[in-house]
N, C-alpha and C. Protein backbone atom coordinates (compact mmCIF):
# COMPACT_ATOMS: atom_id res chain seq x y z
N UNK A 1 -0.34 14.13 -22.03
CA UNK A 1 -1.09 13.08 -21.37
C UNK A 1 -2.35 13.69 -20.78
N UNK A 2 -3.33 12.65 -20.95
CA UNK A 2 -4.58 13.12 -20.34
C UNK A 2 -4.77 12.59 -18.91
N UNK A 3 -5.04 13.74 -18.04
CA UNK A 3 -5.57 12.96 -16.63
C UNK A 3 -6.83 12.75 -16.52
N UNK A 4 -7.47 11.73 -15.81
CA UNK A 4 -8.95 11.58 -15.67
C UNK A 4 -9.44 12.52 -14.26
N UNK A 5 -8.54 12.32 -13.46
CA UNK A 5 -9.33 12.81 -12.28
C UNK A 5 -8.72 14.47 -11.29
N UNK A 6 -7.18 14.45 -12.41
CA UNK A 6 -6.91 16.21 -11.98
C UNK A 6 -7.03 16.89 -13.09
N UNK A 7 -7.53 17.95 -12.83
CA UNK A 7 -8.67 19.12 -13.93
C UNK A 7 -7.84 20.28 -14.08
N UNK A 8 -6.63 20.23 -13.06
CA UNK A 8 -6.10 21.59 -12.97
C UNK A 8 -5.31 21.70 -13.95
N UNK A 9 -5.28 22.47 -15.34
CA UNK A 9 -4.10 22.85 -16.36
C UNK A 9 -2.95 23.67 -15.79
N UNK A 10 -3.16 24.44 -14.90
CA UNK A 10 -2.49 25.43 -14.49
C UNK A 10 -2.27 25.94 -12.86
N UNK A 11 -1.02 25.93 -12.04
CA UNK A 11 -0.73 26.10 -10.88
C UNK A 11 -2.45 27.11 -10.58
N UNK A 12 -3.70 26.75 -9.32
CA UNK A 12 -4.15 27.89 -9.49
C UNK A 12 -4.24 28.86 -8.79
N UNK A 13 -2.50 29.03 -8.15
CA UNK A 13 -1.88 29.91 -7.23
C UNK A 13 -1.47 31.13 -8.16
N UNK A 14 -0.36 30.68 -8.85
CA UNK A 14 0.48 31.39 -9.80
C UNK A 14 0.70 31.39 -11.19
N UNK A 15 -0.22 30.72 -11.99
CA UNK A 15 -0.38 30.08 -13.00
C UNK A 15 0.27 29.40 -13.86
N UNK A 16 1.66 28.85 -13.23
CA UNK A 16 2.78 28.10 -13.59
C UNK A 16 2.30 26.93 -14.90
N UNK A 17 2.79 26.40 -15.05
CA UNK A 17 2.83 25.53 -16.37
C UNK A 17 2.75 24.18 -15.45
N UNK A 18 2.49 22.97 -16.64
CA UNK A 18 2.67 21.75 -16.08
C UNK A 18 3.95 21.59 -16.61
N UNK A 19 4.39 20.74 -15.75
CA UNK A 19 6.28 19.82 -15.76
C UNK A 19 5.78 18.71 -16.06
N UNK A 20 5.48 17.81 -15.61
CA UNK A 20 5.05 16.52 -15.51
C UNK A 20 4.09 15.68 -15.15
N UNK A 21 3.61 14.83 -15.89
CA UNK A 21 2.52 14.38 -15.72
C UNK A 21 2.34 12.59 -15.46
N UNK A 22 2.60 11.88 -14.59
CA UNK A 22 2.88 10.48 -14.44
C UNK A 22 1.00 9.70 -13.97
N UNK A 23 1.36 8.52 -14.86
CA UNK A 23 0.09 7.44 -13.92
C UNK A 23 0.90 6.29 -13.60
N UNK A 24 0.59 5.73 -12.64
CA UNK A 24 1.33 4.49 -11.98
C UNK A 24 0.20 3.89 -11.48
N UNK A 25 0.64 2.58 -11.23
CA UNK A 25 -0.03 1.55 -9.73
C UNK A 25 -1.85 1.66 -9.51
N UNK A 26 -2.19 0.65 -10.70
CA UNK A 26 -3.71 0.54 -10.67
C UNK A 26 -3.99 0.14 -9.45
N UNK A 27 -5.21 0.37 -9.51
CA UNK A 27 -5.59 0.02 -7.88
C UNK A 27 -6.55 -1.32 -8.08
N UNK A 28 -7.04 -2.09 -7.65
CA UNK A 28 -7.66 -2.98 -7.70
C UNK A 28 -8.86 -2.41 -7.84
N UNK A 29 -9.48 -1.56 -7.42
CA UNK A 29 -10.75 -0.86 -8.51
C UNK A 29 -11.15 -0.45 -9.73
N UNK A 30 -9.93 -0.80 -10.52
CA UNK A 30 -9.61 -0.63 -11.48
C UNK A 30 -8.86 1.55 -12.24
N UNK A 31 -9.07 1.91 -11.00
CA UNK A 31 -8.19 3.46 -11.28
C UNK A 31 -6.47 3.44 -10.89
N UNK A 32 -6.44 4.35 -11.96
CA UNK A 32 -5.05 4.62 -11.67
C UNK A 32 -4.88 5.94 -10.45
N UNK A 33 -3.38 5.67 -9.91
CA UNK A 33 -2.73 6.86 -9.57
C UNK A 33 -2.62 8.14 -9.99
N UNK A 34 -2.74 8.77 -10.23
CA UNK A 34 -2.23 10.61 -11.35
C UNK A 34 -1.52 11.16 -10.12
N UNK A 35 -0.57 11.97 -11.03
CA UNK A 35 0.35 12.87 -10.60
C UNK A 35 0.32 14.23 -11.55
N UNK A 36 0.68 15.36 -10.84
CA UNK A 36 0.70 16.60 -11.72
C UNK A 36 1.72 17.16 -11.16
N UNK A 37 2.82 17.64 -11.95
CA UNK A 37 3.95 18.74 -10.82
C UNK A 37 3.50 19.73 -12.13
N UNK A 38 3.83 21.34 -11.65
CA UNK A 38 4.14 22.21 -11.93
C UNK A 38 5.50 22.80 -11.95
N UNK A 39 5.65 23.64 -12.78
CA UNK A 39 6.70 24.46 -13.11
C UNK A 39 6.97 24.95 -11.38
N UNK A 40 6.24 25.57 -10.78
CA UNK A 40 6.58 26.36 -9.65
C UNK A 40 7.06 25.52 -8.44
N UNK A 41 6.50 24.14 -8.85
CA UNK A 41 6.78 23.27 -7.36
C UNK A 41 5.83 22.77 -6.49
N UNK A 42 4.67 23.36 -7.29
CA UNK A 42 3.46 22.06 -6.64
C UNK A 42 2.95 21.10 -7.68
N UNK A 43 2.46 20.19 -6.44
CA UNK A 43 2.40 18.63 -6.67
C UNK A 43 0.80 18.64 -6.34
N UNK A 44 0.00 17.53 -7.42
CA UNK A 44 -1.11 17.71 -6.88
C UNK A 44 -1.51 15.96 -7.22
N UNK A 45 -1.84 15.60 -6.31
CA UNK A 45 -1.75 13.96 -6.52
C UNK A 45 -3.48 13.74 -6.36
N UNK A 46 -3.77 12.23 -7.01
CA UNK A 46 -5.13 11.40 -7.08
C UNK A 46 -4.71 10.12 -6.44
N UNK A 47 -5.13 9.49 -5.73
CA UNK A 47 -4.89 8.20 -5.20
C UNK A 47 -6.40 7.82 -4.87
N UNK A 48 -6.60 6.65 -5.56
CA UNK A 48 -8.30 6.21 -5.61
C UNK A 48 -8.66 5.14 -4.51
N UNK A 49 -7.29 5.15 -3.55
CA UNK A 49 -7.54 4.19 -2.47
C UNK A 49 -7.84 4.91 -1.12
N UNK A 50 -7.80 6.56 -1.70
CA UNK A 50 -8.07 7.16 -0.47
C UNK A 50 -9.18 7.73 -0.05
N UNK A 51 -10.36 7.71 0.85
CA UNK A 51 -11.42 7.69 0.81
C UNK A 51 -12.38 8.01 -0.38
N UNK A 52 -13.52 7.96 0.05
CA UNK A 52 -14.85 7.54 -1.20
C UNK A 52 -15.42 9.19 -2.23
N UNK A 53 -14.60 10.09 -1.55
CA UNK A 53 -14.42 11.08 -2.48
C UNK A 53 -14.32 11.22 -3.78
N UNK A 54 -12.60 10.73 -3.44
CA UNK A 54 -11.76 10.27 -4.68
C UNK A 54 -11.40 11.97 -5.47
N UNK A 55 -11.17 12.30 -4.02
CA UNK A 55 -10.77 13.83 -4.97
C UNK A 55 -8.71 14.01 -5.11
N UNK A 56 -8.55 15.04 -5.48
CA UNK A 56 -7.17 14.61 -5.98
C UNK A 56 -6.58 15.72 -4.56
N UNK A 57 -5.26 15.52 -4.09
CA UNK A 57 -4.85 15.93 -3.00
C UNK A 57 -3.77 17.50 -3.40
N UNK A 58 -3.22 18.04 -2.58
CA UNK A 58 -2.28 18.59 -3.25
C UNK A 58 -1.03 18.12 -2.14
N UNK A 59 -0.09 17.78 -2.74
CA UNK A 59 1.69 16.99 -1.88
C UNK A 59 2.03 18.16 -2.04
N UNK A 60 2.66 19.39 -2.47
CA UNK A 60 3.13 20.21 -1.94
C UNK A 60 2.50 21.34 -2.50
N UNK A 61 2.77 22.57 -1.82
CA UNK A 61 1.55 23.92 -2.06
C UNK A 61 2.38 24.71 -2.92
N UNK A 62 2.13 25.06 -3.51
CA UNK A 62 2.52 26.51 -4.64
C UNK A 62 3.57 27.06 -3.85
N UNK A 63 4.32 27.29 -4.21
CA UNK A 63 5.69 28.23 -3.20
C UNK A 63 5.16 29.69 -2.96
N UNK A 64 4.32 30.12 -4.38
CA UNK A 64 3.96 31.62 -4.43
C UNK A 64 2.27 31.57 -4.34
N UNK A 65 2.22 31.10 -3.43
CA UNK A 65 0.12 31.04 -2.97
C UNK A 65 0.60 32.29 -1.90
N UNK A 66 -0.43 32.40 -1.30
CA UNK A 66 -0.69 33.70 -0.36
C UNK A 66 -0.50 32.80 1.03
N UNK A 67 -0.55 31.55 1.88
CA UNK A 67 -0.56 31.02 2.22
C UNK A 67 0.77 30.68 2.63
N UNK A 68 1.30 30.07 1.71
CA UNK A 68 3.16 29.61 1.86
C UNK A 68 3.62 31.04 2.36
N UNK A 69 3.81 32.14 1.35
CA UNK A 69 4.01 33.03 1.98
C UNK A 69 4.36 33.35 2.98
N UNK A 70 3.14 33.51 3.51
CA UNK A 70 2.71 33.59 5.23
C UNK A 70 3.77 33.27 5.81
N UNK A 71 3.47 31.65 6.02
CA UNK A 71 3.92 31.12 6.98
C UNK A 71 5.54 31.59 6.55
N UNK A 72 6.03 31.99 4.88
CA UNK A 72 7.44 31.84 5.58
C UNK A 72 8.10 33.34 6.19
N UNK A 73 6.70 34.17 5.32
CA UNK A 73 7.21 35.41 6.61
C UNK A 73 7.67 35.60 8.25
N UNK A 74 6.48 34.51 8.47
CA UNK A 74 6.69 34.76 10.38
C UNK A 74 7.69 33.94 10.77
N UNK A 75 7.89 32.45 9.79
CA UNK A 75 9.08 31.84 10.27
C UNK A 75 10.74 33.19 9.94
N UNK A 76 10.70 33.71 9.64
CA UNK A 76 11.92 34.40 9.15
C UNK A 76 11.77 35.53 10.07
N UNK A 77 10.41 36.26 9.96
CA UNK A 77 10.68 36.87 11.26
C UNK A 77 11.09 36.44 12.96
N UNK A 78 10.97 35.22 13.19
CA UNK A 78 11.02 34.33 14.50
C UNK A 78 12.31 34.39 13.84
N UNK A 79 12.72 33.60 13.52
CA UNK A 79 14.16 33.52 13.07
C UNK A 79 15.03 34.28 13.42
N UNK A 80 15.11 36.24 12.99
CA UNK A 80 15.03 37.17 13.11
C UNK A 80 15.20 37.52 14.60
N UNK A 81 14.25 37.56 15.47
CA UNK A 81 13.50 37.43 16.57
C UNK A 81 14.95 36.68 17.61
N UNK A 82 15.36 35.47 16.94
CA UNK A 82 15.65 34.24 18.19
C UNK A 82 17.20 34.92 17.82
N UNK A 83 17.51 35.20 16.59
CA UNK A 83 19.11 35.36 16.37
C UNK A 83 19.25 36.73 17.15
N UNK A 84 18.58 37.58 17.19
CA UNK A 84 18.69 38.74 18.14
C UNK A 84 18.82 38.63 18.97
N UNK A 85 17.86 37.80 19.72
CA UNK A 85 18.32 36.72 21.71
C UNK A 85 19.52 36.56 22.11
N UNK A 86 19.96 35.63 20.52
CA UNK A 86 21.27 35.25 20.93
C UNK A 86 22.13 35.88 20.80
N UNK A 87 22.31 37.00 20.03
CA UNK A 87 23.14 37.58 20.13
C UNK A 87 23.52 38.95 21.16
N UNK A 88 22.22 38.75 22.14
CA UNK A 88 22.42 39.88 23.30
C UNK A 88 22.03 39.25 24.59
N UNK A 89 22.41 37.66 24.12
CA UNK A 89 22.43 37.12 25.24
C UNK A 89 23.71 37.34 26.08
N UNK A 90 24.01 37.14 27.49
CA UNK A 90 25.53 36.87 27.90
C UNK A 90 25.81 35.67 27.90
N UNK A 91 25.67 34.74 27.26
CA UNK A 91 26.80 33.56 27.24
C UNK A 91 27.97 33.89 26.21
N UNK A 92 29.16 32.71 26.62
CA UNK A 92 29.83 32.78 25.88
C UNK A 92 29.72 33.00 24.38
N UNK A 93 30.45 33.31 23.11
CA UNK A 93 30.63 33.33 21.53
C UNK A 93 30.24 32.03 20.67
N UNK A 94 31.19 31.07 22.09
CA UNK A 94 31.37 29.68 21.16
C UNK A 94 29.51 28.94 21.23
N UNK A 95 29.12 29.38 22.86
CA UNK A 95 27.94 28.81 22.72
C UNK A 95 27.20 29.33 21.93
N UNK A 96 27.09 30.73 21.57
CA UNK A 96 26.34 31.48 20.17
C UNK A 96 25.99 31.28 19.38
N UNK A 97 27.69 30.58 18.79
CA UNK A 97 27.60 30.33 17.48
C UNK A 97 27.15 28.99 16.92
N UNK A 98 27.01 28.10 18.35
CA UNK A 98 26.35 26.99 17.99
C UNK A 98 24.91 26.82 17.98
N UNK A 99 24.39 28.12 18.51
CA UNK A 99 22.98 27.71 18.46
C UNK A 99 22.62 28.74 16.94
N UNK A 100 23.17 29.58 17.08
CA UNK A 100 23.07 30.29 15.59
C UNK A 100 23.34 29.24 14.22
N UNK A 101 24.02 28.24 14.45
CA UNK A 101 24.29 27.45 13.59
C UNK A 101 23.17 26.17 13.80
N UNK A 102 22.85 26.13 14.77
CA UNK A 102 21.49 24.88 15.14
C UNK A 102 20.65 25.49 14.34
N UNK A 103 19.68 26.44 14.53
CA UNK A 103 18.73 26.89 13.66
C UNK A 103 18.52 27.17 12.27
N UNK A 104 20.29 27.16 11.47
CA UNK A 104 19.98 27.35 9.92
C UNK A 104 18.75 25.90 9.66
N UNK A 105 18.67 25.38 10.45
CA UNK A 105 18.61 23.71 9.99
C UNK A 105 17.04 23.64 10.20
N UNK A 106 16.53 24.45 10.83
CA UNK A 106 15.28 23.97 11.31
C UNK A 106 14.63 24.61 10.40
C-alpha cells in the first residue's frame, strides 16, 4: 500500500521493517487517516484533522531510539534505588513486600 502523507519506509531509529499499513475514516476534507506500525513497535500516524501542518505524528517511539532508552535506564535505576530503601528500611516484611509488589506495576 501506498501512503500519501508518511514517507518513512523504514523505523528511522533502528531500521525495522514495515508490519502494517492501514487508511481509515476520510475526513471531510476529503484526506484520509494513514497508519504505519513497524516491525520494532513504532507507530507513526497522519490525521488531517489535526492542525494546518498536516504532518504525520509518531503514537509510539521506537523501543530502540536513543531516547526510549534513556528514559528506561533511569526508570530501572530509580527502581533499583527505591527497592534498596525498602529493603533497609525497618518496617515490618509484610509491609515490604507490599510495596515491593506496588511498584512492579508502575
Amino acid at each position: 500500500m501506498e501512503l500519501k502523507h508518511i514517507k518513512e519506509e523504514k523505523c528511522s531509529d533502528c531500521g525495522a521493517a514495515i508490519a502494517t499499513e492501514i487508511t481509515n475514516q476520510k475526513h471531510t476534507n476529503g484526506l484520509w487517516n494513514e497508519e504505519r506500525h513497524f516491525t520494532c513497535g513504532k507507530r507513526v500516524h497522519f490525521i488531517p484533522n489535526y492542525g494546518i501542518d498536516y504532518e504525520p505524528r509518531i503514537d509510539r517511539e521506537c523501543p530502540n531510539s536513543k531516547r526510549v532508552k534513556a528514559i528506561h535506564s533511569k526508570r530501572s535505576k530509580l527502581n533499583e534505588q527505591i527497592t534498596e530503601l525498602i529493603n533497609n528500611s525497618k518496617v515490618d516484611g509484610d509491609y515490604k513486600q507490599r510495596l515491593r509488589d506496588g511498584i512492579r506495576f508502575i
